[in-house]
N, C-alpha and C. Protein backbone atom coordinates (compact mmCIF):
# COMPACT_ATOMS: atom_id res chain seq x y z
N UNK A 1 -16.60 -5.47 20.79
CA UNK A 1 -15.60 -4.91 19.88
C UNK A 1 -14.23 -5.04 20.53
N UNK A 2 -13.28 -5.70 20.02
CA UNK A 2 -12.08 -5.36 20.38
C UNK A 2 -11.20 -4.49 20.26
N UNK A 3 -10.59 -4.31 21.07
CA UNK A 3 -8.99 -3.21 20.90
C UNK A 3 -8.54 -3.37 19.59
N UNK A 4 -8.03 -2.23 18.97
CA UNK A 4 -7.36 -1.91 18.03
C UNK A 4 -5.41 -3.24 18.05
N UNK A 5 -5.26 -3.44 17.53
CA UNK A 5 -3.43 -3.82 17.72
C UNK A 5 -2.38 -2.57 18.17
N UNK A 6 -1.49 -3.04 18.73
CA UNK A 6 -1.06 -1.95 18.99
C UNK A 6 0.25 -2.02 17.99
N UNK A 7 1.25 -0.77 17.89
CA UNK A 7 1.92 -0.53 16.36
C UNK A 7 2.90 -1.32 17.01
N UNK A 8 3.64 -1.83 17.02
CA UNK A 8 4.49 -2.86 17.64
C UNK A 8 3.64 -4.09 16.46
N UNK A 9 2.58 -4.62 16.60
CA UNK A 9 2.26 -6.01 15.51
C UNK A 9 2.21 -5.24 14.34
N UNK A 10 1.84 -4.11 14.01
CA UNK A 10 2.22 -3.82 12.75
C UNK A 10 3.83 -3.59 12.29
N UNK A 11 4.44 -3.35 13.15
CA UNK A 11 5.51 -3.28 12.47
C UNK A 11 6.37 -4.48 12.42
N UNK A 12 6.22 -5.70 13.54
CA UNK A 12 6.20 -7.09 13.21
C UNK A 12 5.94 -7.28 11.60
N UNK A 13 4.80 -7.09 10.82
CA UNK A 13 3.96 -7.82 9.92
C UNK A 13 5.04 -7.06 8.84
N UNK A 14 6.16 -6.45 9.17
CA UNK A 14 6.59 -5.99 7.56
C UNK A 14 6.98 -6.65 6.87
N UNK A 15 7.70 -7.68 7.28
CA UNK A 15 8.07 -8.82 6.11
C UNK A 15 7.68 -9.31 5.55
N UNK A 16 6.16 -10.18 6.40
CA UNK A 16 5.12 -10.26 6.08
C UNK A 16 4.19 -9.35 4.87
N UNK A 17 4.21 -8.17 5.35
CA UNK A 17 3.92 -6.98 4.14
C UNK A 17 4.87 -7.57 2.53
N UNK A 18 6.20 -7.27 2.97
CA UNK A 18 6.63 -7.28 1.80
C UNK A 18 6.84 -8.65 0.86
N UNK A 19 6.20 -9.57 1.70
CA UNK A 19 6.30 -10.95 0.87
C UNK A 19 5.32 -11.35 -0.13
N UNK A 20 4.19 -10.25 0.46
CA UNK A 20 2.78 -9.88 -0.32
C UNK A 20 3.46 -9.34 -1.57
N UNK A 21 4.13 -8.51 -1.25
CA UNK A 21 3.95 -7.15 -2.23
C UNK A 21 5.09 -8.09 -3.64
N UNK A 22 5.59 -8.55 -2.65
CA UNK A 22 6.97 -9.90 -3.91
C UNK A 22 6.39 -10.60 -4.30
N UNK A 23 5.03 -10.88 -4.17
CA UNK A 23 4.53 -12.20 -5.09
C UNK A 23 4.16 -11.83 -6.19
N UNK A 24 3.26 -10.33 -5.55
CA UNK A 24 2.70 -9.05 -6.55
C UNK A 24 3.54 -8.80 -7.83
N UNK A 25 4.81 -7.97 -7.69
CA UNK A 25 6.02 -8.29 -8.45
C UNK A 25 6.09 -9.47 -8.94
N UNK A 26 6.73 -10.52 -8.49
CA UNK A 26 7.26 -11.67 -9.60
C UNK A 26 5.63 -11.30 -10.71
N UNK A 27 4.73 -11.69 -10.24
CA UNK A 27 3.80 -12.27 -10.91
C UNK A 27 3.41 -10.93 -12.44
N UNK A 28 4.22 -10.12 -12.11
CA UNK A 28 3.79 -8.51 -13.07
C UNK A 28 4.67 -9.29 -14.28
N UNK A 29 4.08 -9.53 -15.13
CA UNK A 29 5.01 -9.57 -16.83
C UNK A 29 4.23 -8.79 -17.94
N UNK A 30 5.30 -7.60 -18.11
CA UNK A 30 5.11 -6.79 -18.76
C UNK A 30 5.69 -7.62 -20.94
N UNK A 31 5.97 -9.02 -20.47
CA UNK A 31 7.20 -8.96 -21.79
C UNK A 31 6.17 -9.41 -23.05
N UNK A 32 4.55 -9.19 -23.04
CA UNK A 32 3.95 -9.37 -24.20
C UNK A 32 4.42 -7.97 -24.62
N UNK A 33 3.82 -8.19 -26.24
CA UNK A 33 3.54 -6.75 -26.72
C UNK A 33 2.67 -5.89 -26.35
N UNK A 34 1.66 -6.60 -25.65
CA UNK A 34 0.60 -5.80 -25.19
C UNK A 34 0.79 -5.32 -23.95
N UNK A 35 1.66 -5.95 -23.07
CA UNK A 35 2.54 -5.71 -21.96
C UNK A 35 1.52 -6.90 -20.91
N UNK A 36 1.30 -6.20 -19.74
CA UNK A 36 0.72 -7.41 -18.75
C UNK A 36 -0.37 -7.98 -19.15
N UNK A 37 -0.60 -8.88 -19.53
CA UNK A 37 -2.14 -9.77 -20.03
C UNK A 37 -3.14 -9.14 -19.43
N UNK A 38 -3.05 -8.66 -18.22
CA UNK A 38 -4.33 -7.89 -17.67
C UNK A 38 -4.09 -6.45 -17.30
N UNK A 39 -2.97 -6.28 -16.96
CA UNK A 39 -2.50 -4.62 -16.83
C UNK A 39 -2.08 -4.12 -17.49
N UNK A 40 -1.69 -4.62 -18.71
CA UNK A 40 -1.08 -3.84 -19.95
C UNK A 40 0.35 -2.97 -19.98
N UNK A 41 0.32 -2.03 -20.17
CA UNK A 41 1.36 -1.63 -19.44
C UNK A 41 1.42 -0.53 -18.23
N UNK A 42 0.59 -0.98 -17.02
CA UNK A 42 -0.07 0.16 -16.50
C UNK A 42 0.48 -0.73 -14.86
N UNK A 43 0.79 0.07 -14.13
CA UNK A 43 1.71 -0.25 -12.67
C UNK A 43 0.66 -0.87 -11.64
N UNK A 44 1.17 -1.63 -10.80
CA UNK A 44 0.97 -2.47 -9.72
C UNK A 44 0.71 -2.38 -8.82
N UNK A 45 0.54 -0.78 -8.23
CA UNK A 45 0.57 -0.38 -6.54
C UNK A 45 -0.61 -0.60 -6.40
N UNK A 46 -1.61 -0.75 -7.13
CA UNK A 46 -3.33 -1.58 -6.52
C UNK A 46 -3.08 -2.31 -6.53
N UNK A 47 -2.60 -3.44 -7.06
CA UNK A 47 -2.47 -5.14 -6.72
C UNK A 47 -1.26 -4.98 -5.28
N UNK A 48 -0.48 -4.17 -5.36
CA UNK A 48 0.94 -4.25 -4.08
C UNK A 48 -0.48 -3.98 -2.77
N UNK A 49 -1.05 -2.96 -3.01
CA UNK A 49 -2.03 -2.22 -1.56
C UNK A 49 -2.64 -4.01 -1.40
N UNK A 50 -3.35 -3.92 -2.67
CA UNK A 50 -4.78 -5.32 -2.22
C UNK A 50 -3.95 -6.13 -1.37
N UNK A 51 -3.24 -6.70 -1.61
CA UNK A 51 -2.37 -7.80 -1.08
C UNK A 51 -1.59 -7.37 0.39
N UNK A 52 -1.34 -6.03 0.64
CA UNK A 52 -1.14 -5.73 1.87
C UNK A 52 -1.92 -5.48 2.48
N UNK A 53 -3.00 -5.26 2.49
CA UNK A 53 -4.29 -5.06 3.01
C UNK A 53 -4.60 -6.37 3.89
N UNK A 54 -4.46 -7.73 2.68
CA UNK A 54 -5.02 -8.50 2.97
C UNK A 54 -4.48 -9.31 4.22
N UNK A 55 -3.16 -8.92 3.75
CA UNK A 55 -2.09 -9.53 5.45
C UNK A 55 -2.63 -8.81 6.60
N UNK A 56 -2.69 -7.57 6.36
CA UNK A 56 -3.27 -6.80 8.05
C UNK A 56 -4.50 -7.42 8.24
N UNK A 57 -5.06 -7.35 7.10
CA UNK A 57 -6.99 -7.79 7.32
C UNK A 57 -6.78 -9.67 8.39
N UNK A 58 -5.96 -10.43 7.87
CA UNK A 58 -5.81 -11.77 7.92
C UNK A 58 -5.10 -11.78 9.81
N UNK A 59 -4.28 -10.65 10.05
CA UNK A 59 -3.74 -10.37 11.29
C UNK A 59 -4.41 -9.68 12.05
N UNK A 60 -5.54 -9.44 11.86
CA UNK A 60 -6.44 -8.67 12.95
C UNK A 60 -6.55 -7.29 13.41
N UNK A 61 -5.92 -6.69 11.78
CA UNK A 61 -5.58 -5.40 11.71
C UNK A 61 -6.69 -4.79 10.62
N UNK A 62 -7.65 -3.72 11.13
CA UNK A 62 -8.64 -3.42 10.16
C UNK A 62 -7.53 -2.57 9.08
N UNK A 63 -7.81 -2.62 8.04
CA UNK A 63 -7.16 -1.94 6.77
C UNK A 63 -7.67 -1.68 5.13
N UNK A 64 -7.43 -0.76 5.01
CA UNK A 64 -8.05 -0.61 3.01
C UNK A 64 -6.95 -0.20 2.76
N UNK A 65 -7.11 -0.56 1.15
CA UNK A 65 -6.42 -0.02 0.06
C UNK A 65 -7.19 0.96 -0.47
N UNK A 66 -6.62 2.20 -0.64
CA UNK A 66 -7.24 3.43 -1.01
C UNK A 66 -6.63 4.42 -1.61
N UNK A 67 -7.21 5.11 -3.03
CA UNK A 67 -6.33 5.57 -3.82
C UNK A 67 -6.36 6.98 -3.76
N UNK A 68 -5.29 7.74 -4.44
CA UNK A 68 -5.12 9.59 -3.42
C UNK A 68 -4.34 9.63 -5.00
N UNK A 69 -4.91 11.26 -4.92
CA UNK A 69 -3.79 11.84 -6.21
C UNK A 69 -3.00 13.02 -5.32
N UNK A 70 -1.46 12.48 -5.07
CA UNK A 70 -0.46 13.17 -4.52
C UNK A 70 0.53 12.46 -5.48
N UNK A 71 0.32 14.09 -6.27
CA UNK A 71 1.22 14.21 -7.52
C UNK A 71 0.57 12.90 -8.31
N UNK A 72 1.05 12.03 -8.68
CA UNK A 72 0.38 10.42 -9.33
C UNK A 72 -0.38 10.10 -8.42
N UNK A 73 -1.21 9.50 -9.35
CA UNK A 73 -2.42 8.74 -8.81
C UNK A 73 -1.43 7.59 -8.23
N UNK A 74 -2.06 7.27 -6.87
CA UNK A 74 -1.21 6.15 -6.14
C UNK A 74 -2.07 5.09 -5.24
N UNK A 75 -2.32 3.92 -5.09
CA UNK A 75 -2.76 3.13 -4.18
C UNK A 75 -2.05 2.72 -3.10
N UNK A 76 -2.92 2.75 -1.90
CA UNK A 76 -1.64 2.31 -0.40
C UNK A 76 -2.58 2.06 0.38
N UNK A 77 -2.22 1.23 1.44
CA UNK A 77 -3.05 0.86 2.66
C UNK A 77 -3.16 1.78 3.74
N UNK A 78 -4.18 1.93 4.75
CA UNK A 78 -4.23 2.80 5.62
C UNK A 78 -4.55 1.69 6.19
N UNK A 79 -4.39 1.47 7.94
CA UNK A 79 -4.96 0.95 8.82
C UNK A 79 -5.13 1.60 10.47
N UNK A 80 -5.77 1.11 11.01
CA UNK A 80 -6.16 0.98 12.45
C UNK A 80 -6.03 0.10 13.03
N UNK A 81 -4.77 1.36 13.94
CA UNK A 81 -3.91 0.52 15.34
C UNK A 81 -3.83 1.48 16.59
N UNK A 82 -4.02 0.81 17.60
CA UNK A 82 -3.76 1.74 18.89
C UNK A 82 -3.50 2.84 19.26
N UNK A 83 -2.29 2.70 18.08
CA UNK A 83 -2.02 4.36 18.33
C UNK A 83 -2.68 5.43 17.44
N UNK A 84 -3.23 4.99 16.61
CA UNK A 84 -3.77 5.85 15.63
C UNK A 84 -3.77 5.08 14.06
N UNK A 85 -4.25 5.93 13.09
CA UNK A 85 -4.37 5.44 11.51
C UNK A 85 -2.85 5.45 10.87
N UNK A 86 -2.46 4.41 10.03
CA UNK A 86 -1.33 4.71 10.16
C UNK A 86 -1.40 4.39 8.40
N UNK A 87 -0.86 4.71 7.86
CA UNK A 87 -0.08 4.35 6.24
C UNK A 87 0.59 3.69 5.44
N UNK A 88 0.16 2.59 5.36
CA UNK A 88 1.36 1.58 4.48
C UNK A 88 1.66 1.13 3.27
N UNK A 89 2.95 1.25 3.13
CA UNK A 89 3.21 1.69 1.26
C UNK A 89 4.52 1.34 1.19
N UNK A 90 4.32 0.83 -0.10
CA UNK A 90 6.01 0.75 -0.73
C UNK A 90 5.68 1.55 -1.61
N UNK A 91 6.87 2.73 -1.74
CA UNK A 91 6.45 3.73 -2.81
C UNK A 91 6.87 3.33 -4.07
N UNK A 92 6.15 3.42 -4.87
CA UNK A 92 6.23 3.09 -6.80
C UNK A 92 7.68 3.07 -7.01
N UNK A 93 8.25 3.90 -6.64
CA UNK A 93 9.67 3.75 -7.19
C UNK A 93 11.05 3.35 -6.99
N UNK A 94 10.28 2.10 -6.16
CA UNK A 94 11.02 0.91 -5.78
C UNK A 94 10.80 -0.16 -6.78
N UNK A 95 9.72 -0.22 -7.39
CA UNK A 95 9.55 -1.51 -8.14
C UNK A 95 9.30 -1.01 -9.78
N UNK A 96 9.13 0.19 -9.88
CA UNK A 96 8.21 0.44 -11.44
C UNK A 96 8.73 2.03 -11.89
N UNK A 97 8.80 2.66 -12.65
CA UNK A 97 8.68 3.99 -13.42
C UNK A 97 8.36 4.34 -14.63
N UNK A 98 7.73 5.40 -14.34
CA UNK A 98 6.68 5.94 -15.78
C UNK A 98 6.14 7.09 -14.91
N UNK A 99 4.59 6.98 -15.49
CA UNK A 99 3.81 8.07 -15.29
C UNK A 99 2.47 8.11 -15.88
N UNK A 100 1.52 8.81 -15.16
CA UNK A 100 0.21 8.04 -15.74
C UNK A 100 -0.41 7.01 -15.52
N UNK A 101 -0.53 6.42 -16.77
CA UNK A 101 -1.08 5.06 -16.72
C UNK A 101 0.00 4.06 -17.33
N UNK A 102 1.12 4.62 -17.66
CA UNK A 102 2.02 3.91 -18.25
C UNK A 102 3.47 3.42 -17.55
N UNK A 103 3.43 2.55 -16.72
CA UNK A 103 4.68 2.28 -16.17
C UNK A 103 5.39 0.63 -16.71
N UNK A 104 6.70 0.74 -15.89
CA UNK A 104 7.72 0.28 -16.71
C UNK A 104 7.84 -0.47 -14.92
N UNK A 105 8.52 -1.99 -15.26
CA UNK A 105 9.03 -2.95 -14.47
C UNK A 105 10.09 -2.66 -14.20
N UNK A 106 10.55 -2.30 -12.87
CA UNK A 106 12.52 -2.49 -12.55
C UNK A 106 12.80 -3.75 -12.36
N UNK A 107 13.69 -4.18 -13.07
CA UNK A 107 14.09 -5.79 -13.30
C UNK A 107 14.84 -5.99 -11.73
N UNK A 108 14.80 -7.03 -11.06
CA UNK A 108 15.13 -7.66 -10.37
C UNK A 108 14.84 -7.43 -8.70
N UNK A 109 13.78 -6.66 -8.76
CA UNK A 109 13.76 -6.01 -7.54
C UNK A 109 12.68 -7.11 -6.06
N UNK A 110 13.72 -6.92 -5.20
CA UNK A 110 13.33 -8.12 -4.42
C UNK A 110 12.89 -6.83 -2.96
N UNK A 111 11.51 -6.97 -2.15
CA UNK A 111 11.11 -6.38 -1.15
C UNK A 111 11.92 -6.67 0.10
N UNK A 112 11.92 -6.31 0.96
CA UNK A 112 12.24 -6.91 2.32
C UNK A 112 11.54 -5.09 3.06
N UNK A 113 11.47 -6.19 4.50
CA UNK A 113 10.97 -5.06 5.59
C UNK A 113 11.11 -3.81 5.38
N UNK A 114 12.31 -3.46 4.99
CA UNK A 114 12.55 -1.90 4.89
C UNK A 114 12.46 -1.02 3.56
N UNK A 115 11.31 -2.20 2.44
CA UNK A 115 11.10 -1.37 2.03
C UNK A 115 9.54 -0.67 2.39
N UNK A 116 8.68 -1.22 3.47
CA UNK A 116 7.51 -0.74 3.75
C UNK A 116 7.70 0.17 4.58
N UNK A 117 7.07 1.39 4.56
CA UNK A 117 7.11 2.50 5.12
C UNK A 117 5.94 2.51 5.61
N UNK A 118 5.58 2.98 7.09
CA UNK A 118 4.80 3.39 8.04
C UNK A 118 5.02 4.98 8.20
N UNK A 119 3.42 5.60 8.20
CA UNK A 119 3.09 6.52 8.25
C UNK A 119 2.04 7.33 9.55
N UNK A 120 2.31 7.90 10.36
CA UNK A 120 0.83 8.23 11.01
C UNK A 120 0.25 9.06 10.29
N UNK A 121 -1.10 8.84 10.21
CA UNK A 121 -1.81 9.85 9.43
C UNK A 121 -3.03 10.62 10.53
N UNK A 122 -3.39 9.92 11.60
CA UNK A 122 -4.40 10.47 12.26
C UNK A 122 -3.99 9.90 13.98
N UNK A 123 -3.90 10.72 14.96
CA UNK A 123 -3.31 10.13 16.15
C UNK A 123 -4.72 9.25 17.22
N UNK A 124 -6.51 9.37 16.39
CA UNK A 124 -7.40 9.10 16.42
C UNK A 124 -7.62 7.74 15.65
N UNK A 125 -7.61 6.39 16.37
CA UNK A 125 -7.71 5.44 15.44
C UNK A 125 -9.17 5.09 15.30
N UNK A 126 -10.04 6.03 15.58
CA UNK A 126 -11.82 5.80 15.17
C UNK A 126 -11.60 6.62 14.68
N UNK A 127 -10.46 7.98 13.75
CA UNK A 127 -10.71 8.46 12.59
C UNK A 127 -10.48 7.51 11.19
N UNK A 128 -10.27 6.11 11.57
CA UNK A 128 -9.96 5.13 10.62
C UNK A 128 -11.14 5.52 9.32
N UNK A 129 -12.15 5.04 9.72
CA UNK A 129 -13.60 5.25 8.14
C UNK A 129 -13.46 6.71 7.24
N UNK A 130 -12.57 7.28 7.95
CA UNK A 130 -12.58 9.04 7.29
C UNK A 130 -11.42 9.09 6.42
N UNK A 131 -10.22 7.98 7.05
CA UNK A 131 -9.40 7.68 5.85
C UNK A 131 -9.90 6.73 5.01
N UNK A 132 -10.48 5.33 5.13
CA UNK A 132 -10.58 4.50 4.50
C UNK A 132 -11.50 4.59 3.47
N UNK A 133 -11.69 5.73 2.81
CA UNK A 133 -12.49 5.93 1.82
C UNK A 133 -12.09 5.46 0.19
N UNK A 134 -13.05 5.75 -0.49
CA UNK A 134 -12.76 5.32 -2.16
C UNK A 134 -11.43 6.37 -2.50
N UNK A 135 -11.45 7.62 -2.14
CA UNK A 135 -10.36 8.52 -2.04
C UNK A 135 -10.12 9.38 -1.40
N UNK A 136 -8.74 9.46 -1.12
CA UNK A 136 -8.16 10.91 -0.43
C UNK A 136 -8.36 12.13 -0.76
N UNK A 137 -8.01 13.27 -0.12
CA UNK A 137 -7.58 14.90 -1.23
C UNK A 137 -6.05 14.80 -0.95
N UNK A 138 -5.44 15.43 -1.26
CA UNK A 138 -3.88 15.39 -0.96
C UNK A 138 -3.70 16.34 0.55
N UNK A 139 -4.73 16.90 1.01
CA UNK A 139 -4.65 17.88 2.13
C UNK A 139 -5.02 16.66 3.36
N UNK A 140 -5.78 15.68 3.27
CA UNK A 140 -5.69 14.61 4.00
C UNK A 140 -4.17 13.86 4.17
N UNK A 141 -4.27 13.67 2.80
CA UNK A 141 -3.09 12.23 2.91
C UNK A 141 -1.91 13.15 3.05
N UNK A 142 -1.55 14.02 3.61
CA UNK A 142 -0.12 14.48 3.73
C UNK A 142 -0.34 15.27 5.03
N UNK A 143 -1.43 15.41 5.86
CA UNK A 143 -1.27 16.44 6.70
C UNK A 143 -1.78 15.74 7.99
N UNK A 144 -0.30 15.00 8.96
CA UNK A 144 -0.74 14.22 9.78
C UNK A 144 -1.76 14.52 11.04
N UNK A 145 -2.96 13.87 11.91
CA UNK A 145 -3.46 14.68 12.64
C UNK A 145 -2.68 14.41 14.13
């Protein structure tokens, strides 16, 4: 088994992160009537997580996309790194607004590094499987260990 990465390559990978999360975007067209051919009119932060996931997963960074109801239902990556479980997210209201299941596209919005936010969530990075579940409670995902 190898060492965890240490947070130093994760925080390297943000651009990386957010180039994921910009393809995610361009590719969202809400302009049928029905709104996104496959999402309808319903927001992106599961396709933004999958796709950031997949950069850490591809960099040697274990990671899920995993969904938590704090306040809105929300999708975001958690991963395991050296220093502990850490949180990665562009929050919804950088790219989209609504509520529910019903969100709305912000026209022109381009990612870069600072819009991914790093989180510690556990200072135990073999508490990784206890975050990486199908879901959070909000007493997890907000209460760092």
């Amino acid at each position: 088994m190898t060492a965890p990465a240490p947070l130093a390559r994760l925080r390297a990978l943000r651009g990386a992160l957010a180039a994921a999360a910009q393809g995610v975007y361009d590719a969202w067209d809400q302009s049928g009537e029905d709104g996104d051919p496959e999402l309808g009119f319903g927001g992106i932060c599961q396709d933004v997580a999958a796709a950031m996931a997949e950069v850490l997963e591809a960099d040697g960074i274990e990671a899920a996309a995993v969904s938590a109801a704090c306040g809105e239902q929300h999708v975001f990556v958690v991963c395991k790194v050296a220093e502990g479980v850490f949180e990665v997210d562009i929050p919804p209201r950088v790219y989209e607004r609504g509520g529910g299941y019903v969100w709305e596209k912000l026209p022109g919005v381009v990612f870069d590094a600072d819009c991914v936010c790093l989180g510690l969530v556990d200072r135990d990075p073999e508490a990784f499987p206890r975050y990486a579940s199908d879901e959070w409670d909000d007493e997890a995902a907000l209460s760092p260990r």
